[in-house]
C-alpha atoms as a PDB file:
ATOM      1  CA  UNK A   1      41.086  13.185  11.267  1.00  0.00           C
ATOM      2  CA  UNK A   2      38.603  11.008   9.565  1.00  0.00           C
ATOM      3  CA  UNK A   3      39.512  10.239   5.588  1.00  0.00           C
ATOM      4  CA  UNK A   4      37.586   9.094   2.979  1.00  0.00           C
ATOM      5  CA  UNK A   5      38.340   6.131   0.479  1.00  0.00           C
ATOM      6  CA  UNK A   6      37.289   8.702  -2.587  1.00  0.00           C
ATOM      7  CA  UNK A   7      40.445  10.441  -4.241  1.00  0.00           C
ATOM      8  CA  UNK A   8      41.876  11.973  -6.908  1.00  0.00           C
ATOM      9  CA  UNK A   9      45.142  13.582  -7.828  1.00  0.00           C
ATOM     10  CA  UNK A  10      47.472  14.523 -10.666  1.00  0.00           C
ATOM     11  CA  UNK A  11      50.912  16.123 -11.127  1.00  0.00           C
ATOM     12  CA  UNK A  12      53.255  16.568 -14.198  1.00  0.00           C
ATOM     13  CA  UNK A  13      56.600  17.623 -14.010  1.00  0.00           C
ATOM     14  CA  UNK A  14      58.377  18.865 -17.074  1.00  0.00           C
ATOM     15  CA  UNK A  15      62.179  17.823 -17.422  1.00  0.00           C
ATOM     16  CA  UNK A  16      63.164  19.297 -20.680  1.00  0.00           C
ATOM     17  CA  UNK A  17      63.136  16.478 -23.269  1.00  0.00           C
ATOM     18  CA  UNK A  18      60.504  14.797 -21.752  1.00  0.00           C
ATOM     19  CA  UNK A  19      57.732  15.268 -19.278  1.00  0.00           C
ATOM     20  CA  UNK A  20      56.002  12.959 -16.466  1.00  0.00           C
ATOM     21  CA  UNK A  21      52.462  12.465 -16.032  1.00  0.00           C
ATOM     22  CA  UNK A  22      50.725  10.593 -13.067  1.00  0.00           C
ATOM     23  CA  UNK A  23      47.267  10.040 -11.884  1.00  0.00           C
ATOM     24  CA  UNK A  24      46.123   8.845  -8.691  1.00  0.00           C
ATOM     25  CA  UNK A  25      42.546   7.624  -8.037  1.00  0.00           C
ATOM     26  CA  UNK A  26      41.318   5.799  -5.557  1.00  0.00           C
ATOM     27  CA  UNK A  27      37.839   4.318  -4.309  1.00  0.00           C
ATOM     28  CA  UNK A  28      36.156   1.768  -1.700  1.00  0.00           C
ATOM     29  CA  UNK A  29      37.871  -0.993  -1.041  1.00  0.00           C
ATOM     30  CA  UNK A  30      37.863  -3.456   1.766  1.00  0.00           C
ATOM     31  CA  UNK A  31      41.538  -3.535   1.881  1.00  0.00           C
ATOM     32  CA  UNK A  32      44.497  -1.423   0.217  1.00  0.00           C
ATOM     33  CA  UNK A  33      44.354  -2.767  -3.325  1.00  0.00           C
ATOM     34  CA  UNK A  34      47.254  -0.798  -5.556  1.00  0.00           C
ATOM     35  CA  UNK A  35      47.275  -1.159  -9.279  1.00  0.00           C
ATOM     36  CA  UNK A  36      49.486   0.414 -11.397  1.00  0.00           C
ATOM     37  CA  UNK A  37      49.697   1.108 -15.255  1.00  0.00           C
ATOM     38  CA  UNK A  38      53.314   2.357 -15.906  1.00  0.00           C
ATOM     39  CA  UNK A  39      54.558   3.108 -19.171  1.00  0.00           C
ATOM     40  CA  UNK A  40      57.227   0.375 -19.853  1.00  0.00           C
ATOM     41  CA  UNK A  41      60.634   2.779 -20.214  1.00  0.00           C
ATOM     42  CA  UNK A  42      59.420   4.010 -16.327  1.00  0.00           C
ATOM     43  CA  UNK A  43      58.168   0.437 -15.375  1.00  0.00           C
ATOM     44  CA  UNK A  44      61.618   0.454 -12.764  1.00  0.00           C
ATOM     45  CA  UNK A  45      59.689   3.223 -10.636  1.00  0.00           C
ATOM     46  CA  UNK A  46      56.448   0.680  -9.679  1.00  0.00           C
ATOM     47  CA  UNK A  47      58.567  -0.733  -6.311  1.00  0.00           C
ATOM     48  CA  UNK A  48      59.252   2.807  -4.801  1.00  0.00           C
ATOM     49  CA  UNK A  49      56.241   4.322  -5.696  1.00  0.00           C
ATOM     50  CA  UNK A  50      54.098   1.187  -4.031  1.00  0.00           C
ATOM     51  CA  UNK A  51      56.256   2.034  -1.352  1.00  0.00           C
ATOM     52  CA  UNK A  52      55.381   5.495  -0.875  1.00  0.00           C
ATOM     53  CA  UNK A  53      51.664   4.349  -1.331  1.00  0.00           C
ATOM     54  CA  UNK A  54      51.796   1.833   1.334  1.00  0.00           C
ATOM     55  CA  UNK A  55      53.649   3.940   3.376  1.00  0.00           C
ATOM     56  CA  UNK A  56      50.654   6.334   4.313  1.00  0.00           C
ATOM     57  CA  UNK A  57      46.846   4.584   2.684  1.00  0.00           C
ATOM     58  CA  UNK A  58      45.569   1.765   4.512  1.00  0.00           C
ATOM     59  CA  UNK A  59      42.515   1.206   2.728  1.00  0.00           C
ATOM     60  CA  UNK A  60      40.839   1.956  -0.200  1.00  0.00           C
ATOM     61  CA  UNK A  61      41.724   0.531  -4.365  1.00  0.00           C
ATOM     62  CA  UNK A  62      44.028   3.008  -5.570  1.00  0.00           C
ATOM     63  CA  UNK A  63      45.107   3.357  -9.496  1.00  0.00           C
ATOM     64  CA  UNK A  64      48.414   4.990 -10.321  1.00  0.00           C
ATOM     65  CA  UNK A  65      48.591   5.821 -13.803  1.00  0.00           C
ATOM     66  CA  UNK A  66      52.778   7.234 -14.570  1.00  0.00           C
ATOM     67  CA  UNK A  67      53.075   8.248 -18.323  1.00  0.00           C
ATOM     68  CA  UNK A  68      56.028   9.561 -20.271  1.00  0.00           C
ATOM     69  CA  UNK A  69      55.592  12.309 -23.188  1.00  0.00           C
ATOM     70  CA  UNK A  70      58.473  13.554 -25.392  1.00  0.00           C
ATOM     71  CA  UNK A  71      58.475  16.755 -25.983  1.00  0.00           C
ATOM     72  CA  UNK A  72      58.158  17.763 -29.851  1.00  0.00           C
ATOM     73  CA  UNK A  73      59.478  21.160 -29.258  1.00  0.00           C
ATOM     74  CA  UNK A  74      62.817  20.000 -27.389  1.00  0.00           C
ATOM     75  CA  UNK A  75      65.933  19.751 -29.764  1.00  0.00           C
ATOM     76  CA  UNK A  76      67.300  16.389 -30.331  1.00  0.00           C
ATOM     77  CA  UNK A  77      70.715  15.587 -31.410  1.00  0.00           C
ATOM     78  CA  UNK A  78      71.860  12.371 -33.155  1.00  0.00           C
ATOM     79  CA  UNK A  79      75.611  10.811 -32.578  1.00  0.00           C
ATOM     80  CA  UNK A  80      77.220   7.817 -34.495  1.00  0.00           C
ATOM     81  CA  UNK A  81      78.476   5.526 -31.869  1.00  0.00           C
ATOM     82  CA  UNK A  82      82.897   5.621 -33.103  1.00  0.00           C
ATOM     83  CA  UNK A  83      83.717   2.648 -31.270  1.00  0.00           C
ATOM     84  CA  UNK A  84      80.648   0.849 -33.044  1.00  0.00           C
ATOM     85  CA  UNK A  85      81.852   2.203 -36.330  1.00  0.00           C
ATOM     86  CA  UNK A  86      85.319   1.511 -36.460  1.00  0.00           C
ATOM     87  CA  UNK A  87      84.151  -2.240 -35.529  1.00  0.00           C
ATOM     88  CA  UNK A  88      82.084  -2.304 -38.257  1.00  0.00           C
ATOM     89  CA  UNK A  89      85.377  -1.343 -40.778  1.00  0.00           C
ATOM     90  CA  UNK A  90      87.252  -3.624 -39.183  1.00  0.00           C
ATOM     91  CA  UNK A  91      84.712  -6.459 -39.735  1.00  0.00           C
ATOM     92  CA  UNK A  92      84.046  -5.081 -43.569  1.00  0.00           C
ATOM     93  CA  UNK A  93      87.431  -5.148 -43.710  1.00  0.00           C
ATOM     94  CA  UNK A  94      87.590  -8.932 -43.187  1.00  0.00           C
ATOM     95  CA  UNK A  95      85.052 -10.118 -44.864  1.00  0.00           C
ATOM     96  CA  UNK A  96      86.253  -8.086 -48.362  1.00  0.00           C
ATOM     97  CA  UNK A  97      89.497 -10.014 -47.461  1.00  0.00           C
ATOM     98  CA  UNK A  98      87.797 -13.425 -47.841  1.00  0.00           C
ATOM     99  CA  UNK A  99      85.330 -12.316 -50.550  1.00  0.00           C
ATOM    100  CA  UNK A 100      86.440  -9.756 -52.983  1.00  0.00           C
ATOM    101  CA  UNK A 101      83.161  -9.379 -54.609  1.00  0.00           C
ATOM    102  CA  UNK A 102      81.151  -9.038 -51.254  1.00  0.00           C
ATOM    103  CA  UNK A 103      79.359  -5.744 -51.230  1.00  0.00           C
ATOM    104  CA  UNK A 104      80.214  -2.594 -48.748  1.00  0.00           C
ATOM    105  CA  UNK A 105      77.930  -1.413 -46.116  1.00  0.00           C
ATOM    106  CA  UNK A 106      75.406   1.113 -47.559  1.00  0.00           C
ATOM    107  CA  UNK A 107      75.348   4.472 -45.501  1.00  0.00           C
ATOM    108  CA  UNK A 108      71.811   3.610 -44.956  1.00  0.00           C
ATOM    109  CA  UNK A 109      72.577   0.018 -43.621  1.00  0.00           C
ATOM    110  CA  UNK A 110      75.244   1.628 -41.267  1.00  0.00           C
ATOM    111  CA  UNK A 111      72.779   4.354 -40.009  1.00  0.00           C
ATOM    112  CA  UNK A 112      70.311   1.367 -39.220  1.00  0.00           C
ATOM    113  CA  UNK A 113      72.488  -0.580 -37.682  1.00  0.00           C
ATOM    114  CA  UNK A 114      71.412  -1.803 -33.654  1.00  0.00           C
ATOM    115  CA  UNK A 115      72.658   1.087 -31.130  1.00  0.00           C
ATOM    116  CA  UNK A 116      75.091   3.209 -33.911  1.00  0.00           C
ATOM    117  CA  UNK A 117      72.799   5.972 -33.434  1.00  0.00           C
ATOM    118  CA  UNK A 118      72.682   7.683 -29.724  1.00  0.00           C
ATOM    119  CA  UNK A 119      70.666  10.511 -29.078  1.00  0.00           C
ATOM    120  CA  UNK A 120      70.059  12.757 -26.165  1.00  0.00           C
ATOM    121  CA  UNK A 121      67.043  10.901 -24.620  1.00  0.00           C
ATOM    122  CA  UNK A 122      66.759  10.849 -20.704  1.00  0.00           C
ATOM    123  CA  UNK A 123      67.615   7.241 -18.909  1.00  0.00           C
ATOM    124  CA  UNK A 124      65.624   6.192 -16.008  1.00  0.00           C
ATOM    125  CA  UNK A 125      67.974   6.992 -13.777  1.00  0.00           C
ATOM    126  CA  UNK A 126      68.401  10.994 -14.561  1.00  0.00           C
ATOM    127  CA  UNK A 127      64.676  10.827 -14.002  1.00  0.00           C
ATOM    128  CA  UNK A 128      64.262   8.813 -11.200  1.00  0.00           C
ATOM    129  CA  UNK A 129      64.544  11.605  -8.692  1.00  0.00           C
ATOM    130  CA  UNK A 130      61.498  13.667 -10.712  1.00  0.00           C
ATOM    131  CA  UNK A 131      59.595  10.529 -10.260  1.00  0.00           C
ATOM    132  CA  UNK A 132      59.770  10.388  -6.858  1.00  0.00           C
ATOM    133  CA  UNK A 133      58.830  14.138  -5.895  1.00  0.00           C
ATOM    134  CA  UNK A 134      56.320  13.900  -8.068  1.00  0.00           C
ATOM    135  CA  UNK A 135      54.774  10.624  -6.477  1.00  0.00           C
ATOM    136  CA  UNK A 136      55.676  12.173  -3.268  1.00  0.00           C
ATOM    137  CA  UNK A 137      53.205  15.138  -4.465  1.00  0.00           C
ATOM    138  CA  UNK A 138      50.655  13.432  -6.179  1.00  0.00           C
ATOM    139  CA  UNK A 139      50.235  11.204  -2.742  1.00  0.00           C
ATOM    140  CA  UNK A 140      49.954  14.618  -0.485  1.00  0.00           C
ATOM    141  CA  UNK A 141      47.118  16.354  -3.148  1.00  0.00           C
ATOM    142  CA  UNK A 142      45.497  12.145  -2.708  1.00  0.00           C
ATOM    143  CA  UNK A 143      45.378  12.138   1.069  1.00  0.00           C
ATOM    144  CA  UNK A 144      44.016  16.176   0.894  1.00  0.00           C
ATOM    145  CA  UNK A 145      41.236  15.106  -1.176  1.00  0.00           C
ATOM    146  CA  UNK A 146      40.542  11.977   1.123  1.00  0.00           C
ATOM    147  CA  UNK A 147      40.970  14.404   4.216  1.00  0.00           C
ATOM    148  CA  UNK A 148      38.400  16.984   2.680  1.00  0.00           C
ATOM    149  CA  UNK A 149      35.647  14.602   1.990  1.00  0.00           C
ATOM    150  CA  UNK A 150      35.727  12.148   4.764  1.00  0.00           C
ATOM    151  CA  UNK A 151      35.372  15.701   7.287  1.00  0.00           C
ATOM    152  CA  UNK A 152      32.140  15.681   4.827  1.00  0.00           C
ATOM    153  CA  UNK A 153      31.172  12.147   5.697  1.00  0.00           C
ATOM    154  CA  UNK A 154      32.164  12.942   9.537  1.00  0.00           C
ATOM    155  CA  UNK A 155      30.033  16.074   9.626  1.00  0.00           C
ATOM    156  CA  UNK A 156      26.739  13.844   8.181  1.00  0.00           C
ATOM    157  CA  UNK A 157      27.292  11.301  10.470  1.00  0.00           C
ATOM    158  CA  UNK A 158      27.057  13.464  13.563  1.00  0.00           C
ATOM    159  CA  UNK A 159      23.814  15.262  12.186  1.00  0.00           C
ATOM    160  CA  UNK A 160      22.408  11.810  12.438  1.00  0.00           C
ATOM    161  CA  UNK A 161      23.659  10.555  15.567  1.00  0.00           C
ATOM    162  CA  UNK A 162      22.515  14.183  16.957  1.00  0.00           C
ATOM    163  CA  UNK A 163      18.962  12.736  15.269  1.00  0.00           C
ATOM    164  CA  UNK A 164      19.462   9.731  17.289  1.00  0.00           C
ATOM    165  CA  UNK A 165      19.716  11.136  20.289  1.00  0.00           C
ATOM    166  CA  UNK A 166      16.380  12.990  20.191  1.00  0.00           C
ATOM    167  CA  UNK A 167      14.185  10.586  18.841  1.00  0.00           C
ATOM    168  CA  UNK A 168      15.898   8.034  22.002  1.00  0.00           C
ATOM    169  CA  UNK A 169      15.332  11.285  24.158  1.00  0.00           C
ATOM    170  CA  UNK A 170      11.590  11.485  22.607  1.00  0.00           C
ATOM    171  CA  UNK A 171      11.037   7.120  24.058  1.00  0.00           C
ATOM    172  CA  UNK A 172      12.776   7.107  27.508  1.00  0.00           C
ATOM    173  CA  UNK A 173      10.333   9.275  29.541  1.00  0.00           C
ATOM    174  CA  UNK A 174       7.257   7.980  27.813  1.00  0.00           C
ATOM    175  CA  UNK A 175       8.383   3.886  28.199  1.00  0.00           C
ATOM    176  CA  UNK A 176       7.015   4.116  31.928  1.00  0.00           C
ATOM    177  CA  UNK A 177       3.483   5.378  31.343  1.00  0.00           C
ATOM    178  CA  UNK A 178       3.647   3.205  27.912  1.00  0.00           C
ATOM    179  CA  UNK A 179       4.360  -0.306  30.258  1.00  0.00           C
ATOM    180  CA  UNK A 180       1.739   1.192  32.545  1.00  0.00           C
ATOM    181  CA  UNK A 181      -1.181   1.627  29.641  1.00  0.00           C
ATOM    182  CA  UNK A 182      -0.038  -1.858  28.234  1.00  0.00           C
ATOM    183  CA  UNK A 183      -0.553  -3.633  32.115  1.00  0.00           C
ATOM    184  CA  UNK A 184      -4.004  -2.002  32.228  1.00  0.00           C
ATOM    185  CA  UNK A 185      -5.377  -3.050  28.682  1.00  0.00           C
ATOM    186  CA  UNK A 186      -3.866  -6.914  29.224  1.00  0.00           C
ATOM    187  CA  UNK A 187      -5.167  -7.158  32.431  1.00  0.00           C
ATOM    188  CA  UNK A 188      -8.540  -6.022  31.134  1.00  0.00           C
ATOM    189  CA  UNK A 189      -8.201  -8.649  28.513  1.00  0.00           C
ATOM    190  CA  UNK A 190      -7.048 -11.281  31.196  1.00  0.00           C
ATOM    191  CA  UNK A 191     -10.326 -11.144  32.871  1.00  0.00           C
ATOM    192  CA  UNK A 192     -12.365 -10.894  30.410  1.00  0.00           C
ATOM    193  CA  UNK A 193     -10.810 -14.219  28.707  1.00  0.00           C
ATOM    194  CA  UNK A 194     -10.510 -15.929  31.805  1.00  0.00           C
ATOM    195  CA  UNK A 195     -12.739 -15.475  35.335  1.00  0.00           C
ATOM    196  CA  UNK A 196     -11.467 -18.148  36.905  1.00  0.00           C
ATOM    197  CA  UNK A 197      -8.024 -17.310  36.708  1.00  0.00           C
ATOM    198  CA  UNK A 198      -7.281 -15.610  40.000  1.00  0.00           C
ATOM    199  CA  UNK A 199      -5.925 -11.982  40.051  1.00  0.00           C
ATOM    200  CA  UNK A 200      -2.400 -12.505  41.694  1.00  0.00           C
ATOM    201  CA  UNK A 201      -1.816 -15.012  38.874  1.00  0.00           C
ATOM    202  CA  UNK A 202      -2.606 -11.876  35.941  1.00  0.00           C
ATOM    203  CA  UNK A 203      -0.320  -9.578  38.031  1.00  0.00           C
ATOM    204  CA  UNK A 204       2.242 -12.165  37.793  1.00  0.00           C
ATOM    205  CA  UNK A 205       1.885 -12.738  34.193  1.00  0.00           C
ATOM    206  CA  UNK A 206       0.944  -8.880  33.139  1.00  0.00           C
ATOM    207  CA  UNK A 207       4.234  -7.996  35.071  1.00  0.00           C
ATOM    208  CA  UNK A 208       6.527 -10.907  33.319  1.00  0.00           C
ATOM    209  CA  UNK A 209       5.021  -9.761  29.745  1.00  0.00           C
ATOM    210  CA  UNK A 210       5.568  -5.963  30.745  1.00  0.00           C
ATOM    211  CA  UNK A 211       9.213  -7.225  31.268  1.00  0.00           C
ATOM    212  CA  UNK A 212       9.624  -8.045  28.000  1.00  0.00           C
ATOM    213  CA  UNK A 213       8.553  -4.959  26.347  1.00  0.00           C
ATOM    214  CA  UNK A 214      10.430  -2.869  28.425  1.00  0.00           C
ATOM    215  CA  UNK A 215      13.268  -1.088  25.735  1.00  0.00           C
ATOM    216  CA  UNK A 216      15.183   0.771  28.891  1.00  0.00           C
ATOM    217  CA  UNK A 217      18.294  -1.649  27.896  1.00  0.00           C
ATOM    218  CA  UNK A 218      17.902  -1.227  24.178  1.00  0.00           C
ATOM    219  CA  UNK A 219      18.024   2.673  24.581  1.00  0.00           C
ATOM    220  CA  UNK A 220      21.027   2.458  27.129  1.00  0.00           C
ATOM    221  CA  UNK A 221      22.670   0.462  24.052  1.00  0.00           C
ATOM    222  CA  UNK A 222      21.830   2.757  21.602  1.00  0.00           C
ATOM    223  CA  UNK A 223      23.187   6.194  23.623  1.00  0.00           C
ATOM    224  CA  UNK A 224      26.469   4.178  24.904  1.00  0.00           C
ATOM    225  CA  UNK A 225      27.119   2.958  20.490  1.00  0.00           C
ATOM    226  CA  UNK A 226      26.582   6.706  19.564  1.00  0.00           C
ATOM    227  CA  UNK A 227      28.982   7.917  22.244  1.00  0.00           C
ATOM    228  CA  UNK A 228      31.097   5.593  21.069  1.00  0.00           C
ATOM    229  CA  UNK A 229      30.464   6.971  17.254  1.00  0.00           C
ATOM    230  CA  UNK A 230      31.381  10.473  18.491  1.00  0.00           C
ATOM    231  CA  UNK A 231      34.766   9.052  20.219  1.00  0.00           C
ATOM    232  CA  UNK A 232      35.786   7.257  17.274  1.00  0.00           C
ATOM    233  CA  UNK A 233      34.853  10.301  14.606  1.00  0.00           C
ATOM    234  CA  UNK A 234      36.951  13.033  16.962  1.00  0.00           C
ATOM    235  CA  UNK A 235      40.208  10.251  17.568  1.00  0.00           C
ATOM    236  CA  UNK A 236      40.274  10.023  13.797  1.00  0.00           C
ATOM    237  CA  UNK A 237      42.827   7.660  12.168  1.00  0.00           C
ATOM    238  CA  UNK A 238      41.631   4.819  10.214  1.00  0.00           C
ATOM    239  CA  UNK A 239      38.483   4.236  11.682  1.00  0.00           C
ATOM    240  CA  UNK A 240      36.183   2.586   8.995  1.00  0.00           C
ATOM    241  CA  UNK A 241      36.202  -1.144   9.919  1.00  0.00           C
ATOM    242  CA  UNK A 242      35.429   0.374  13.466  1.00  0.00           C
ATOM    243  CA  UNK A 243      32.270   2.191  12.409  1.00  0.00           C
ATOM    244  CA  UNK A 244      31.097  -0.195  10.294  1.00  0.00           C
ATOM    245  CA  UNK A 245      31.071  -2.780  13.197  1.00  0.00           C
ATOM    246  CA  UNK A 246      29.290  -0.065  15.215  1.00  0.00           C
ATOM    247  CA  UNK A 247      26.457   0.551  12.724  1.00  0.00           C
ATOM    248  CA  UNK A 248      25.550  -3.156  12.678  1.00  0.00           C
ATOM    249  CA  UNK A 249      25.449  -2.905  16.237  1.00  0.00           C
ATOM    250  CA  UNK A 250      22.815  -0.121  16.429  1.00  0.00           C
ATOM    251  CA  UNK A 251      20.988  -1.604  13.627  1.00  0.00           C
ATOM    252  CA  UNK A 252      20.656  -4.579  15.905  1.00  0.00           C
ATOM    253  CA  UNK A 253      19.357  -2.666  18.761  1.00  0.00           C
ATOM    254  CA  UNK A 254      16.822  -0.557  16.943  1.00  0.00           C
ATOM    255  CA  UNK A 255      15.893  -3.527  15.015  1.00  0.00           C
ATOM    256  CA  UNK A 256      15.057  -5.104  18.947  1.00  0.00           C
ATOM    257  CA  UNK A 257      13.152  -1.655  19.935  1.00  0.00           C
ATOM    258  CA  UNK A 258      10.997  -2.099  17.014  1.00  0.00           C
ATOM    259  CA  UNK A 259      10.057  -5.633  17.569  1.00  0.00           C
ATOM    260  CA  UNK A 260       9.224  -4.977  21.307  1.00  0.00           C
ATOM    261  CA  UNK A 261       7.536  -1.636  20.810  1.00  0.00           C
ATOM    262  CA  UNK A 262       3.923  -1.632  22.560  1.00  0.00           C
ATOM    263  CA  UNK A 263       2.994   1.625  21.402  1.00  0.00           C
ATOM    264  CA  UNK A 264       3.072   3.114  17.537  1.00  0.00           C
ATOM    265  CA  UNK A 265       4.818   6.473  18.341  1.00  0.00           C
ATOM    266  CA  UNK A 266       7.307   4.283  19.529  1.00  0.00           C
ATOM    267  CA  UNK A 267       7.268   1.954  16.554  1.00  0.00           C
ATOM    268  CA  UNK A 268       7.808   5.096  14.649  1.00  0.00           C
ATOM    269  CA  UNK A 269      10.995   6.454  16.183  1.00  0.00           C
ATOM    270  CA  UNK A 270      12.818   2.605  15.649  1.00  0.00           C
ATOM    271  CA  UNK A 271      11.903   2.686  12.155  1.00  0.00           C
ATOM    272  CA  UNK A 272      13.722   6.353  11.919  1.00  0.00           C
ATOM    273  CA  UNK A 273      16.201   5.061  13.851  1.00  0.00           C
ATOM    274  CA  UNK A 274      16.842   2.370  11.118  1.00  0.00           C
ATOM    275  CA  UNK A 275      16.803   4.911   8.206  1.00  0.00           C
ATOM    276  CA  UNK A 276      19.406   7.281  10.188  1.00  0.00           C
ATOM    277  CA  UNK A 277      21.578   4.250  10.776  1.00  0.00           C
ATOM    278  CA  UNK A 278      21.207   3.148   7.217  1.00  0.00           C
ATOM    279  CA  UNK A 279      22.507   6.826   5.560  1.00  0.00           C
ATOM    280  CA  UNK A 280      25.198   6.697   8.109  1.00  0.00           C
ATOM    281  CA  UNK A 281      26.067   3.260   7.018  1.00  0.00           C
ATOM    282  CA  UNK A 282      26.570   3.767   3.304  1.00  0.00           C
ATOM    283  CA  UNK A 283      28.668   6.637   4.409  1.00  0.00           C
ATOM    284  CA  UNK A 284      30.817   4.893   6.414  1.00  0.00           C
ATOM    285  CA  UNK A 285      31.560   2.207   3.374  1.00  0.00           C
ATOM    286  CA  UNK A 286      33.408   5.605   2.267  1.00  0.00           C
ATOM    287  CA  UNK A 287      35.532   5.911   5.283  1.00  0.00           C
ATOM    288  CA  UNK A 288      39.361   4.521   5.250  1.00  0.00           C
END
């Protein structure tokens, strides 16, 4: 199955007191490229999650996005931290002993004081499960959406090599009778430009020059790169870098067919050719 590059996914998972959030998205890239932008109380999840991503993509630049929300609605409770406390009145204690007139801890002072309050919040680890069945699903909706449009891309890429194939169908009969017209018009011009050249010495150079406009091999290319474009679409897998080097391969040989075409019907099909392979190459930049 070909896959695109071009994803998107989200999932949320609501765990009482709080709720996750994460985004997927993912475009062209040359390589995987994985960026992340992780709330800081979650930051803990990046390494298993980048797992999980490398795991199954091998291509593409992929942004996870994993945010946290408290939920308003969700009762909170509040608990003074004893041990905390009776350290406190134990240290008042003290100091009152060495300095009468020192003044007690205000209520307020107490409440504020660093980790006397605990309340009911979730710690990474309690959520750490959530976190990875949701990455888990956000990653399976990702690779659906890559699936879905890269059978897209796959689909417009065999309309045009189906093109391809008739417009190469169209030149192979007609290159015989188009070498044949060529001989008979240079030869014409041969004697005309020079009498006193004899005539086995304009066969031999009409037939070296009808050599070299002869596209049989360039068409035998161009039929053996599409079949190989078909093999590659129906294997599937990760078969970008693959097409891409195919596509500069047919560009090549149409790009040869047009520079040794003798005839402008001919001329005509390369430069089709060339568009066809161009569409299909800006769609293959999309495949993984």
């Amino acid at each position: 199955m070909i896959h695109s590059m071009t994803g998107f996914a989200v999932q949320t998972r609501d765990l009482g007191p709080v709720s996750l959030h994460l985004e997927l998205r993912s475009v062209n890239s040359r390589y995987l490229d994985l960026t992340f932008r992780i709330v800081e109380d979650l930051r803990q999840a990046e390494p298993a999650i980048r797992e999980q991503l490398s795991a199954r993509l091998t291509r593409g630049k992929v942004e996870c996005r994993l945010n946290l929300h408290t939920s308003d609605a969700a009762p909170r409770s509040l608990a003074l931290n004893g041990a905390l406390l009776a350290q406190l009145v134990d240290a008042q204690a003290a100091v009152k002993a060495q300095f009468a007139d020192a003044a007690p801890l205000s209520v307020a002072e107490i409440m504020r004081w660093p980790g006397m309050l605990a309340d009911d919040s979730m710690a990474f680890e309690q959520m750490q499960p959530a976190i990875a069945a949701l990455a888990k699903a956000a990653l399976d909706e990702l690779v659906a959406t890559r699936r879905r449009e890269g059978e897209k891309l796959a689909d417009m890429i065999r309309e045009r090599v189906t093109r391809m194939r008739e417009l190469v169908a169209q030149v192979e009969p007609r290159m015989p009778a188009i070498i044949g017209e060529y001989q008979d018009k240079l030869t014409a011009r041969l004697r005309d430009a020079v009498a006193s050249l004899d005539e086995d010495r304009i066969r031999q150079e009409v037939a070296l020059f009808a050599q070299r406009i002869d596209v049989a091999e360039e068409l035998s290319r161009l039929s053996t790169h599409l079949d190989e474009v078909e093999r590659i679409l129906k294997a599937g897998g990760a078969a970008g870098k693959r097409l891409d080097f195919l596509m500069q391969e047919l560009n090549r040989e149409a790009n040869t067919l047009a520079s040794k075409s003798a005839a402008t019907d001919v001329t005509g099909v390369a430069m089709e050719l060339k568009v066809l392979i161009e569409q299909m190459r800006e769609q293959v930049q999309n495949i993984e």
